[in-house]
C-alpha atoms as a PDB file:
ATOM      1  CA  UNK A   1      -4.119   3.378 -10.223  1.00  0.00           C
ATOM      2  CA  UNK A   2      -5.550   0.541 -12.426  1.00  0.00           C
ATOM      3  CA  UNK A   3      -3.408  -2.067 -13.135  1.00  0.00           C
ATOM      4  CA  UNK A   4      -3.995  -5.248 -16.003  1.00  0.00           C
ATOM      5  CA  UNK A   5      -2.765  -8.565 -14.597  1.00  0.00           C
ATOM      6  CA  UNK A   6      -2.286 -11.053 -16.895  1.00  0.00           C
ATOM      7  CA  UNK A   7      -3.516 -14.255 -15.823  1.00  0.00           C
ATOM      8  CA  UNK A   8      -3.499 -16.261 -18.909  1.00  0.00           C
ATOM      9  CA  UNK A   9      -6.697 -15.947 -21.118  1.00  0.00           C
ATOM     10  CA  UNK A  10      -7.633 -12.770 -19.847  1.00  0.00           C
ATOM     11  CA  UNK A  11      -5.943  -9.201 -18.095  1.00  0.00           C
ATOM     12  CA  UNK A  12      -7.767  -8.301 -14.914  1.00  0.00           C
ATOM     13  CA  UNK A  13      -7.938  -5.109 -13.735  1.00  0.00           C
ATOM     14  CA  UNK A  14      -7.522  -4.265 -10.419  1.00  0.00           C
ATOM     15  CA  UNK A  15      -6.222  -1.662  -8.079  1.00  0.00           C
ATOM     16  CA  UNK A  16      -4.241  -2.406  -5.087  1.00  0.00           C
ATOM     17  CA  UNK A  17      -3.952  -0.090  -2.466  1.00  0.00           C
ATOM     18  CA  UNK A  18      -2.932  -0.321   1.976  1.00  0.00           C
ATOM     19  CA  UNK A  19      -0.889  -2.885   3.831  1.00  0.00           C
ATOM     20  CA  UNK A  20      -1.590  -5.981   6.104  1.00  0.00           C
ATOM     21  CA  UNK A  21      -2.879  -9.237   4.976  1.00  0.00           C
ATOM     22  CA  UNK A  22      -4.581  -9.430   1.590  1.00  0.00           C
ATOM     23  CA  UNK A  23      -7.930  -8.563   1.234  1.00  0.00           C
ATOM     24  CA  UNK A  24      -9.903  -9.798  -1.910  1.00  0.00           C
ATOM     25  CA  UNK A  25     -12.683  -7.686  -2.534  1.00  0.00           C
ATOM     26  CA  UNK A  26     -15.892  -9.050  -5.313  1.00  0.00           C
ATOM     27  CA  UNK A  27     -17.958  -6.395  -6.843  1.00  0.00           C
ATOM     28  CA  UNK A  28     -21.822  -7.415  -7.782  1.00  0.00           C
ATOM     29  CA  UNK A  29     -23.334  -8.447 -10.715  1.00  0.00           C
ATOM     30  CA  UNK A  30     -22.961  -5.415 -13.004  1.00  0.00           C
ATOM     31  CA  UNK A  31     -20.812  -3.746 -10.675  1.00  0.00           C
ATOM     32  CA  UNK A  32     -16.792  -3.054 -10.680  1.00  0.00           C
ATOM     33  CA  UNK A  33     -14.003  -2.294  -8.508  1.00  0.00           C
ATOM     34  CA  UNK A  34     -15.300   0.975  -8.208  1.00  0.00           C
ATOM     35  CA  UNK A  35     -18.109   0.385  -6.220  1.00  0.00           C
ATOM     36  CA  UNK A  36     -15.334  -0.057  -3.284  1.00  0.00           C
ATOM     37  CA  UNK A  37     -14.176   3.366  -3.766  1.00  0.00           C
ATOM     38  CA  UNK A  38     -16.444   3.959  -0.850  1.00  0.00           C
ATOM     39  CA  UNK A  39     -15.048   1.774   1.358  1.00  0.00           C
ATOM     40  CA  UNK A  40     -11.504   1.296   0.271  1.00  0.00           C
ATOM     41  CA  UNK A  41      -9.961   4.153   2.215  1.00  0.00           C
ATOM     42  CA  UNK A  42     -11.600   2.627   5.517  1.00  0.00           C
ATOM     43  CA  UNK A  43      -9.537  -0.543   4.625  1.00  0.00           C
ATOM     44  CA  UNK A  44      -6.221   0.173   3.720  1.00  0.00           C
ATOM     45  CA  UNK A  45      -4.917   0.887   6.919  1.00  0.00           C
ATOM     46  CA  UNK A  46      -5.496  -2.286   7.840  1.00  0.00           C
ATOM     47  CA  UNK A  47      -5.413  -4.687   4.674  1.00  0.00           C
ATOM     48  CA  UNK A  48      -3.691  -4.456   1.153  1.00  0.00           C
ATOM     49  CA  UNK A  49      -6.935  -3.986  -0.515  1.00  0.00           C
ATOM     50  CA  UNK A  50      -7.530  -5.886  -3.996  1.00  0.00           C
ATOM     51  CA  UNK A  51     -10.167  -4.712  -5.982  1.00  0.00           C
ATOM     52  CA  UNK A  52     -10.679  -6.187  -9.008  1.00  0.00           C
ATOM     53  CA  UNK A  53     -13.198  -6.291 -12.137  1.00  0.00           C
ATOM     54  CA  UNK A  54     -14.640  -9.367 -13.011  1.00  0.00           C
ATOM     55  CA  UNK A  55     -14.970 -11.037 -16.707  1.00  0.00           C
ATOM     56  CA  UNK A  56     -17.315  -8.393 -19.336  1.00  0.00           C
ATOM     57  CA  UNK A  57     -16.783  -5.947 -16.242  1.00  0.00           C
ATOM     58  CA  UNK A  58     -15.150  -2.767 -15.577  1.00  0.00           C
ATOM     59  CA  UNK A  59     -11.413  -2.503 -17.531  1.00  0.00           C
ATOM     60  CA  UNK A  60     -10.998  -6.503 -17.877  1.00  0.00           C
ATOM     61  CA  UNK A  61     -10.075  -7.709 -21.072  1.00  0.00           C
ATOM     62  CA  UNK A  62     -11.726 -11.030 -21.517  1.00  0.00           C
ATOM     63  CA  UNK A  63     -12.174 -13.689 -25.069  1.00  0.00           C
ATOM     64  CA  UNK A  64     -16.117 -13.016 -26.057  1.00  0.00           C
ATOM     65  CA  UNK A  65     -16.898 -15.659 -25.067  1.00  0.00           C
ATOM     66  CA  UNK A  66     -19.796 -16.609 -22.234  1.00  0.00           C
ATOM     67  CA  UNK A  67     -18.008 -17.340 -18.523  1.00  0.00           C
ATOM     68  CA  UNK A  68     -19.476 -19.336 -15.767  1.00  0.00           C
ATOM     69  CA  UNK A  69     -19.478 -18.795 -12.300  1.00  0.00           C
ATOM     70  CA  UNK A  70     -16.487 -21.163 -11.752  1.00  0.00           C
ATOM     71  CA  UNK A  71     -14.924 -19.592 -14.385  1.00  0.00           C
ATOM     72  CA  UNK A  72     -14.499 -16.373 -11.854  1.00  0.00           C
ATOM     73  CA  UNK A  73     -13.473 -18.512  -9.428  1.00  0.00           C
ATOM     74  CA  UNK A  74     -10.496 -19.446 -11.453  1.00  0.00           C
ATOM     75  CA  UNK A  75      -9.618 -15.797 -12.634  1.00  0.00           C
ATOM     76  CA  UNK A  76      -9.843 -15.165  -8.401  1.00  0.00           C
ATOM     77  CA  UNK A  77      -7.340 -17.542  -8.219  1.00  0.00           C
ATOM     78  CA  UNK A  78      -4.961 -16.858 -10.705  1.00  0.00           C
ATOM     79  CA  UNK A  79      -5.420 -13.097  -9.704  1.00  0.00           C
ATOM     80  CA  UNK A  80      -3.866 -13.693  -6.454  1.00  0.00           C
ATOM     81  CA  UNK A  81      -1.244 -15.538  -7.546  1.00  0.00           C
ATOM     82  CA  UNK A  82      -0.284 -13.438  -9.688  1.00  0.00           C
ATOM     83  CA  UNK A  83       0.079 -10.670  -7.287  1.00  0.00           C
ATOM     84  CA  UNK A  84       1.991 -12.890  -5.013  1.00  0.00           C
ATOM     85  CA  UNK A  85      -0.377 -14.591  -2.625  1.00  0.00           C
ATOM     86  CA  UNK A  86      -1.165 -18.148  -1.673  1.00  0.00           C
ATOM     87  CA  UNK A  87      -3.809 -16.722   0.709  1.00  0.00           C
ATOM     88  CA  UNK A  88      -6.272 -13.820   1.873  1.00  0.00           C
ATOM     89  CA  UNK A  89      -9.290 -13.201   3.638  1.00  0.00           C
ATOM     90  CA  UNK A  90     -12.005 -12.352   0.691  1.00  0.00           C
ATOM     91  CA  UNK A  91     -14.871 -10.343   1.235  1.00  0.00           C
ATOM     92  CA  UNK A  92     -17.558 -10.589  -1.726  1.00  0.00           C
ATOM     93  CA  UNK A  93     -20.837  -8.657  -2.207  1.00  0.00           C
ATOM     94  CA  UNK A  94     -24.359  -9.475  -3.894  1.00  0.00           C
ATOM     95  CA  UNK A  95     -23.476 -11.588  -6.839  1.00  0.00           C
ATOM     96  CA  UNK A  96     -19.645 -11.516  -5.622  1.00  0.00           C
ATOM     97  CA  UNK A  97     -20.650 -13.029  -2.377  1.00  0.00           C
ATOM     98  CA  UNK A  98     -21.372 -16.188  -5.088  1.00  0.00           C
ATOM     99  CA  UNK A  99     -18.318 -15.548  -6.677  1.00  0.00           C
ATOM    100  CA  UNK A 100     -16.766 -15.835  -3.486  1.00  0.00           C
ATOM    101  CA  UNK A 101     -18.541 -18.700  -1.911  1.00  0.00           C
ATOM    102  CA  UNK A 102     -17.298 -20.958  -5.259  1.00  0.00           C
ATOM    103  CA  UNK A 103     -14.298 -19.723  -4.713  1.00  0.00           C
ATOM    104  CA  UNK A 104     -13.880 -20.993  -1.031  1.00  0.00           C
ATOM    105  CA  UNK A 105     -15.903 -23.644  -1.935  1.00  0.00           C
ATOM    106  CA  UNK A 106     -12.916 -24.670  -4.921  1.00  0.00           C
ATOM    107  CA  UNK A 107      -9.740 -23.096  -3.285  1.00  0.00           C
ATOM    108  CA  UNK A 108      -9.964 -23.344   0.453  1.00  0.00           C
ATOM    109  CA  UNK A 109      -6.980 -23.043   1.390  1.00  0.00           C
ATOM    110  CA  UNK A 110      -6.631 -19.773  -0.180  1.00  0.00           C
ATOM    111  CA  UNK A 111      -9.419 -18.399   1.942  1.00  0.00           C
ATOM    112  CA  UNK A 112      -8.395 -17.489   5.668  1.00  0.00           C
ATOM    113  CA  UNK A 113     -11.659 -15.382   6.312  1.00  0.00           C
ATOM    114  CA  UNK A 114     -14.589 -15.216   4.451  1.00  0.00           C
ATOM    115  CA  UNK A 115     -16.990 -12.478   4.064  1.00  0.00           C
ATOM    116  CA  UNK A 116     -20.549 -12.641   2.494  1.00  0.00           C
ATOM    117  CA  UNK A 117     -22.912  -9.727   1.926  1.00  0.00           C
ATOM    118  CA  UNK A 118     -26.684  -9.483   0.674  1.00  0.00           C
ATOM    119  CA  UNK A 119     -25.685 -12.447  -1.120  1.00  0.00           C
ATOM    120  CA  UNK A 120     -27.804 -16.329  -2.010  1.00  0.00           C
ATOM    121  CA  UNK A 121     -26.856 -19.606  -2.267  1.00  0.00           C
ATOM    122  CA  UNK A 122     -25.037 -20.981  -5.493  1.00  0.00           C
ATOM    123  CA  UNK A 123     -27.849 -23.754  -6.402  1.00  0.00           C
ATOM    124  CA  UNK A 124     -30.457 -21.231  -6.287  1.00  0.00           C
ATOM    125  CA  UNK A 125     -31.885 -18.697  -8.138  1.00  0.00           C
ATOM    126  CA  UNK A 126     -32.559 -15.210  -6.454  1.00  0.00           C
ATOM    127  CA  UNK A 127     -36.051 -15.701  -8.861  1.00  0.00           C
ATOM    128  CA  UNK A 128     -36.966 -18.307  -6.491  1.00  0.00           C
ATOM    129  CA  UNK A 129     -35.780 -16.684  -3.596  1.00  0.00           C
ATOM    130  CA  UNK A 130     -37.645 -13.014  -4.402  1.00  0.00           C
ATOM    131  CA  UNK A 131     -39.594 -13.514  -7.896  1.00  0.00           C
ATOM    132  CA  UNK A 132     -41.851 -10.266  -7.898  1.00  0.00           C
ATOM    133  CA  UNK A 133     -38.761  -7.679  -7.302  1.00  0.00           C
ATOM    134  CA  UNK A 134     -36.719  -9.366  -9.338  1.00  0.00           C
ATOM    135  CA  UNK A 135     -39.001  -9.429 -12.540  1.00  0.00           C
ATOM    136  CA  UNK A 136     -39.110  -5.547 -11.903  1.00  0.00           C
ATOM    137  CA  UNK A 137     -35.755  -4.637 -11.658  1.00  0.00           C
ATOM    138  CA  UNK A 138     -35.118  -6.689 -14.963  1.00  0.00           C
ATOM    139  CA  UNK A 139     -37.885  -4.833 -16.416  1.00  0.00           C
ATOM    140  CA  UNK A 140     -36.563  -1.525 -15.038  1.00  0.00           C
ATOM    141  CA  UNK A 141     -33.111  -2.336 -16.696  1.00  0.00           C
ATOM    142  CA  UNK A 142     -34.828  -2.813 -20.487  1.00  0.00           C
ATOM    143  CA  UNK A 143     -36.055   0.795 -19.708  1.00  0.00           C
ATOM    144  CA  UNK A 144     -33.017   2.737 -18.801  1.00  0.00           C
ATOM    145  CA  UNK A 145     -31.745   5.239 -18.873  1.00  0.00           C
ATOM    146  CA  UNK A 146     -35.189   6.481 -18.102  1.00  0.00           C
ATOM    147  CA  UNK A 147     -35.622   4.255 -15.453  1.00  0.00           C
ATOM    148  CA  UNK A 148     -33.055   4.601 -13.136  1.00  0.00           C
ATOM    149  CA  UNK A 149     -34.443   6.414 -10.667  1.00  0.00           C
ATOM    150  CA  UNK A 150     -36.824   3.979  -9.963  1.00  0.00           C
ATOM    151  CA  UNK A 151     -34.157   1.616 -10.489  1.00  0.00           C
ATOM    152  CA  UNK A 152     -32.064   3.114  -7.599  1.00  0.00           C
ATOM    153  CA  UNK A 153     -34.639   2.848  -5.729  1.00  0.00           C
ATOM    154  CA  UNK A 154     -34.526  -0.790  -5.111  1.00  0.00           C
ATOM    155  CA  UNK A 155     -31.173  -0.941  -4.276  1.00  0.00           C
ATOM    156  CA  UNK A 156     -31.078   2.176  -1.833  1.00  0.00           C
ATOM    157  CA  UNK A 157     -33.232   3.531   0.936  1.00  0.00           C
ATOM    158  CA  UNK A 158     -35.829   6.626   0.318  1.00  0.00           C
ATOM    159  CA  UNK A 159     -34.697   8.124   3.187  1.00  0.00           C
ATOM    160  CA  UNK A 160     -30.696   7.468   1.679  1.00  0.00           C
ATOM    161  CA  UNK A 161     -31.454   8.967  -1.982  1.00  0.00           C
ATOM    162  CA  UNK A 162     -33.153  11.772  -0.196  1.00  0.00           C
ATOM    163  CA  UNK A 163     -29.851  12.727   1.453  1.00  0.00           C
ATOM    164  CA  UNK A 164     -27.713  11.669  -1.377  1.00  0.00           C
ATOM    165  CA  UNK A 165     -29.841  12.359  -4.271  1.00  0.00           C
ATOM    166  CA  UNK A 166     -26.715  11.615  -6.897  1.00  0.00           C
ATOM    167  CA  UNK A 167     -26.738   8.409  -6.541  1.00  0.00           C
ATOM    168  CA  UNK A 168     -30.484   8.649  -7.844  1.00  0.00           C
ATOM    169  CA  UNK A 169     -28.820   8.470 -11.078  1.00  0.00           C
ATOM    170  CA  UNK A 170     -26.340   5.754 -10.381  1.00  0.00           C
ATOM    171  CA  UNK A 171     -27.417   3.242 -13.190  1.00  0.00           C
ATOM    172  CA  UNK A 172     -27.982   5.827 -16.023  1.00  0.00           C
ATOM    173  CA  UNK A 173     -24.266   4.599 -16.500  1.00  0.00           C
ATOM    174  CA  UNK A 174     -24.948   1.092 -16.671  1.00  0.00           C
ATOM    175  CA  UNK A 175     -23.452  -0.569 -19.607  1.00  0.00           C
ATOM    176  CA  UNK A 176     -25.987  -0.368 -22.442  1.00  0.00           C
ATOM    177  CA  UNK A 177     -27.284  -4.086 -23.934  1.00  0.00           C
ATOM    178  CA  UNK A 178     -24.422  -5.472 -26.043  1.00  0.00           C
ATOM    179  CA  UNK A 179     -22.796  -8.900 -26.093  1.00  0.00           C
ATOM    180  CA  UNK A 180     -20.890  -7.927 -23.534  1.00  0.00           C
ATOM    181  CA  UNK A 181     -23.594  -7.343 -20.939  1.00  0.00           C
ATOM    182  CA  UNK A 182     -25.518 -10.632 -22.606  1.00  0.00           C
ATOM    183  CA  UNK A 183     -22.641 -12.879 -21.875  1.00  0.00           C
ATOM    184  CA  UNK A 184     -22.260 -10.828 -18.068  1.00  0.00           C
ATOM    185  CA  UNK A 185     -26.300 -11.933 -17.929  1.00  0.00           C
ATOM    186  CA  UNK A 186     -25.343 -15.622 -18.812  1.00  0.00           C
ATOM    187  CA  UNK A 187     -22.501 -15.532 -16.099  1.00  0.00           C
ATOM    188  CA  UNK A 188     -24.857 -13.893 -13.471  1.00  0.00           C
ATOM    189  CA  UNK A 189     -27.310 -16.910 -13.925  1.00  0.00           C
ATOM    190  CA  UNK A 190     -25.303 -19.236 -13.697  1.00  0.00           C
ATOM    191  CA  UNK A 191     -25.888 -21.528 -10.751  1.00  0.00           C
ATOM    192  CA  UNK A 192     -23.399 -24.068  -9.574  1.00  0.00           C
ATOM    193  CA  UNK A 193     -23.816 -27.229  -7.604  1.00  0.00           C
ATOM    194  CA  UNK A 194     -21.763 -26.287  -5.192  1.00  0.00           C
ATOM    195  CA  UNK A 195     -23.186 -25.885  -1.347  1.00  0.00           C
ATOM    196  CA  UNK A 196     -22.342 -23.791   0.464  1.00  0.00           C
ATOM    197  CA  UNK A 197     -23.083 -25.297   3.933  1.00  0.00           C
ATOM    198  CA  UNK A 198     -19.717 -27.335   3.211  1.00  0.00           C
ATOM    199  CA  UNK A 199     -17.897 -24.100   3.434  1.00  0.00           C
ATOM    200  CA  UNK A 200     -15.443 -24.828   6.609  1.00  0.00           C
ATOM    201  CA  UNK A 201     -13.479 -21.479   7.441  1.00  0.00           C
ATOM    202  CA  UNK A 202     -14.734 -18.476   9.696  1.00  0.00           C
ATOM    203  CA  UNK A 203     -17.281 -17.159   7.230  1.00  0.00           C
ATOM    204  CA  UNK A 204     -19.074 -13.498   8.341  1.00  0.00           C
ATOM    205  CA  UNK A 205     -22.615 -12.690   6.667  1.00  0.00           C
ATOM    206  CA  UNK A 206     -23.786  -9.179   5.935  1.00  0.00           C
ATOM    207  CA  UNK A 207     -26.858  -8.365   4.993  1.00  0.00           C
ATOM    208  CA  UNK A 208     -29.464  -4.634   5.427  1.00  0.00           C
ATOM    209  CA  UNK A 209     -32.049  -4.714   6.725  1.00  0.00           C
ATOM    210  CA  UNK A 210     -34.006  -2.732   4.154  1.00  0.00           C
ATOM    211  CA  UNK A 211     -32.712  -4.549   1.344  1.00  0.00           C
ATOM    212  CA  UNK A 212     -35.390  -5.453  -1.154  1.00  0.00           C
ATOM    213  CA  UNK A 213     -33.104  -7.029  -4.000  1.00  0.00           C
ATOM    214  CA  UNK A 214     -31.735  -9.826  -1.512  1.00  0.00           C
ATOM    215  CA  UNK A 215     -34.118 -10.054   1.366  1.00  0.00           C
ATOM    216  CA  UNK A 216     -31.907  -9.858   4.927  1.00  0.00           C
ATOM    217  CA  UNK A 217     -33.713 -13.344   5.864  1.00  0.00           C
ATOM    218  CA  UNK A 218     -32.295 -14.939   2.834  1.00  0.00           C
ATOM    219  CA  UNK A 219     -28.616 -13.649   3.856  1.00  0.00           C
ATOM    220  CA  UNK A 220     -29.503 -14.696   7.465  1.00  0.00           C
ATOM    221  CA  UNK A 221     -30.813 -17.473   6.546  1.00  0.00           C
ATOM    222  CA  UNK A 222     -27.243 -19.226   4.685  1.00  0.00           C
ATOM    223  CA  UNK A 223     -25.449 -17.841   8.157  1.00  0.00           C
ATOM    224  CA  UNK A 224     -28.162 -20.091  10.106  1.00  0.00           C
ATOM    225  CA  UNK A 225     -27.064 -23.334   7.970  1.00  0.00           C
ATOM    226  CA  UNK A 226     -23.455 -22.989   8.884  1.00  0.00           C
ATOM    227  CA  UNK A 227     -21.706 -24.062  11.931  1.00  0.00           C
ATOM    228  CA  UNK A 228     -18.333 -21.736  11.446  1.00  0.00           C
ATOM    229  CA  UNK A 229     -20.309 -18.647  11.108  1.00  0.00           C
ATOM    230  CA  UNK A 230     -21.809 -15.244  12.556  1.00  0.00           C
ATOM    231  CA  UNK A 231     -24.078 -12.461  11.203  1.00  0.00           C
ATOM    232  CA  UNK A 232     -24.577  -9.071  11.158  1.00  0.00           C
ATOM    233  CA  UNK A 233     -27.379  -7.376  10.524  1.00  0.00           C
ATOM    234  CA  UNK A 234     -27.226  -3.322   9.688  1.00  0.00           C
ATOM    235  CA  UNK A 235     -30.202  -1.240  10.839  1.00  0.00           C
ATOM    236  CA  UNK A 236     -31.412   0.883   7.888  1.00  0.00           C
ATOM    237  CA  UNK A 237     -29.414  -0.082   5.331  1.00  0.00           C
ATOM    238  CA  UNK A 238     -30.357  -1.579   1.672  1.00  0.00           C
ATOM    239  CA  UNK A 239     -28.809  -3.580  -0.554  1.00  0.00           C
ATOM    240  CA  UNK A 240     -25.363  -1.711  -1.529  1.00  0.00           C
ATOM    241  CA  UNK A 241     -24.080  -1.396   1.339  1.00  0.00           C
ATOM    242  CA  UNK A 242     -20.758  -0.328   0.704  1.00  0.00           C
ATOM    243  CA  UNK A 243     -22.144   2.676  -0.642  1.00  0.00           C
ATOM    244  CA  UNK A 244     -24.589   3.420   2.510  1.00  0.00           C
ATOM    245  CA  UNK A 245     -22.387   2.397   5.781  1.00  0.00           C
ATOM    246  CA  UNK A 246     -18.732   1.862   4.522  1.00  0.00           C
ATOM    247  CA  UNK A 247     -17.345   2.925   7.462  1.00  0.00           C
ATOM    248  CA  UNK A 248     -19.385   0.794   9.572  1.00  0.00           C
ATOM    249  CA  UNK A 249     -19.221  -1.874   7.455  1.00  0.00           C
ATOM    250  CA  UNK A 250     -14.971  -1.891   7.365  1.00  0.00           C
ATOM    251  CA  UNK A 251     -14.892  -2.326  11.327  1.00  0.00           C
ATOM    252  CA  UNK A 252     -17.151  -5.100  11.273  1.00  0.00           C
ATOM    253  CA  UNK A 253     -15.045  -6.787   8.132  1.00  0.00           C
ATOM    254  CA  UNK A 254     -11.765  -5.594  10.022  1.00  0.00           C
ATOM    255  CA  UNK A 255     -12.700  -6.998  13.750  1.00  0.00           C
ATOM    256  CA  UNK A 256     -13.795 -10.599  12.036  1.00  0.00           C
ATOM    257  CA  UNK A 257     -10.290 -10.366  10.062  1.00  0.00           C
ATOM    258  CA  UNK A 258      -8.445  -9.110  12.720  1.00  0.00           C
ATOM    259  CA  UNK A 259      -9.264 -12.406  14.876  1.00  0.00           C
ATOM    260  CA  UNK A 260      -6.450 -14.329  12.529  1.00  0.00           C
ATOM    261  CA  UNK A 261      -3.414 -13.667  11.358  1.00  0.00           C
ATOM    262  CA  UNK A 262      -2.802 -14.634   7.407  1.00  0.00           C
ATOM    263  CA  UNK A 263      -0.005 -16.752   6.770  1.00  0.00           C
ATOM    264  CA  UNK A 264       0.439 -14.444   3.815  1.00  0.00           C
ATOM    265  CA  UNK A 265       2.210 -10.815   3.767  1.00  0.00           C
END
């Protein structure tokens, strides 16, 4: 069930499901909750599971009005508060993983563990980091719905969409260009001088890889500049992730987790 928090400016939706410790969960760039469907149910029995939808996302209702990536970090905040927690171990995604890294970065002591996947620095640009496939995939977005399959491509295995060929059509529901998805553009390009290498709790890195969108060395690469970390690298596996090896993918996040104990119920 979907629920609309209230968190001052805006109403977040979210769904909460399992028990444990909390478990903040950060969707990618034009993304929602629902692309944790996947791995939710591997989850629950371990964590209450918060999956949320970010500003111009999903169900959240949000002023029209362009948000920056500190901005999200705030409505992360507020979010858990208002479900009752001071703390929880957060696991963001692609653009979520910079979500959550400003997030840590800002509220630290609301983080116990941190988990990154197929995610970049804040101060830089994923242009920068892989110009050529990014230019396409922005030009493949202009095209849709036509394009998606090529689209999908990027973002999955061939071998993947061959065995799960509906998800060929994944981003013929992407949300068509409005001022919606313009401001969600401004927030997604948003870059923050925040570093991440001054991130100080048990942080866990993700990363496929096949994954052409963020490059695994990029991934591996932030795990290599800080001393409070470990990585994981999945064999086969693209950039969505959740979507390819939840199950695999929920032990590693649960065995990292597992290691503390959150001072929050």
């Amino acid at each position: 069930m979907v629920n609309l928090v209230d968190i001052g400016d805006a109403k977040i939706a979210c769904t909460v499901s399992g028990t444990g410790p909390p478990l903040l969960l950060m969707h990618g760039a034009e993304g929602s909750h629902r692309m944790f469907d996947a791995i939710t149910p591997h989850l629950a029995p371990h964590f209450k599971v918060i999956a949320y939808d970010q500003r111009d996302c999903g169900g959240t209702q949000n002023p029209a009005t362009p948000s920056s990536l500190l901005e999200l970090a705030e409505d992360a905040k507020w979010l858990l508060l208002a479900l009752g927690h001071q703390r929880a171990h957060v696991y963001g995604t692609s653009f979520g993983g910079r979500v959550a890294q400003a997030f840590a970065l800002r509220h630290p002591r609301m983080v116990d563990r941190l988990v990154l996947g197929s995610t970049w620095p804040l101060p830089e640009a994923l242009v920068t980091l892989n110009g050529e496939v990014v230019s396409e995939i922005q030009a493949l977005r202009g095209r849709l719905p036509d394009s998606a399959h090529d689209l999908a491509g990027y973002f999955f295995p061939a071998a993947f969409l061959e065995a799960n060929p509906e998800l060929k059509d994944i981003f013929k529901s992407a949300q068509p260009r409005s001022e919606r998805s313009q401001r969600r553009s401004h927030t997604v390009s948003d870059r923050p001088a925040l570093d991440p290498r001054n991130l100080a709790m048990p942080t866990l890195f993700i990363a496929g890889a096949l994954d052409q969108v963020v490059p695994a060395a990029v991934t591996m690469r932030m795990a290599a500049d800080m001393a409070n970390s470990t990585s994981v690298l999945l064999e086969g596996v693209g950039h969505a992730g959740v979507l390819q090896a939840p199950e695999v993918i929920a032990g590693h996040v649960r065995r990292f987790c597992d290691l503390s104990v959150s001072n929050d119920d």
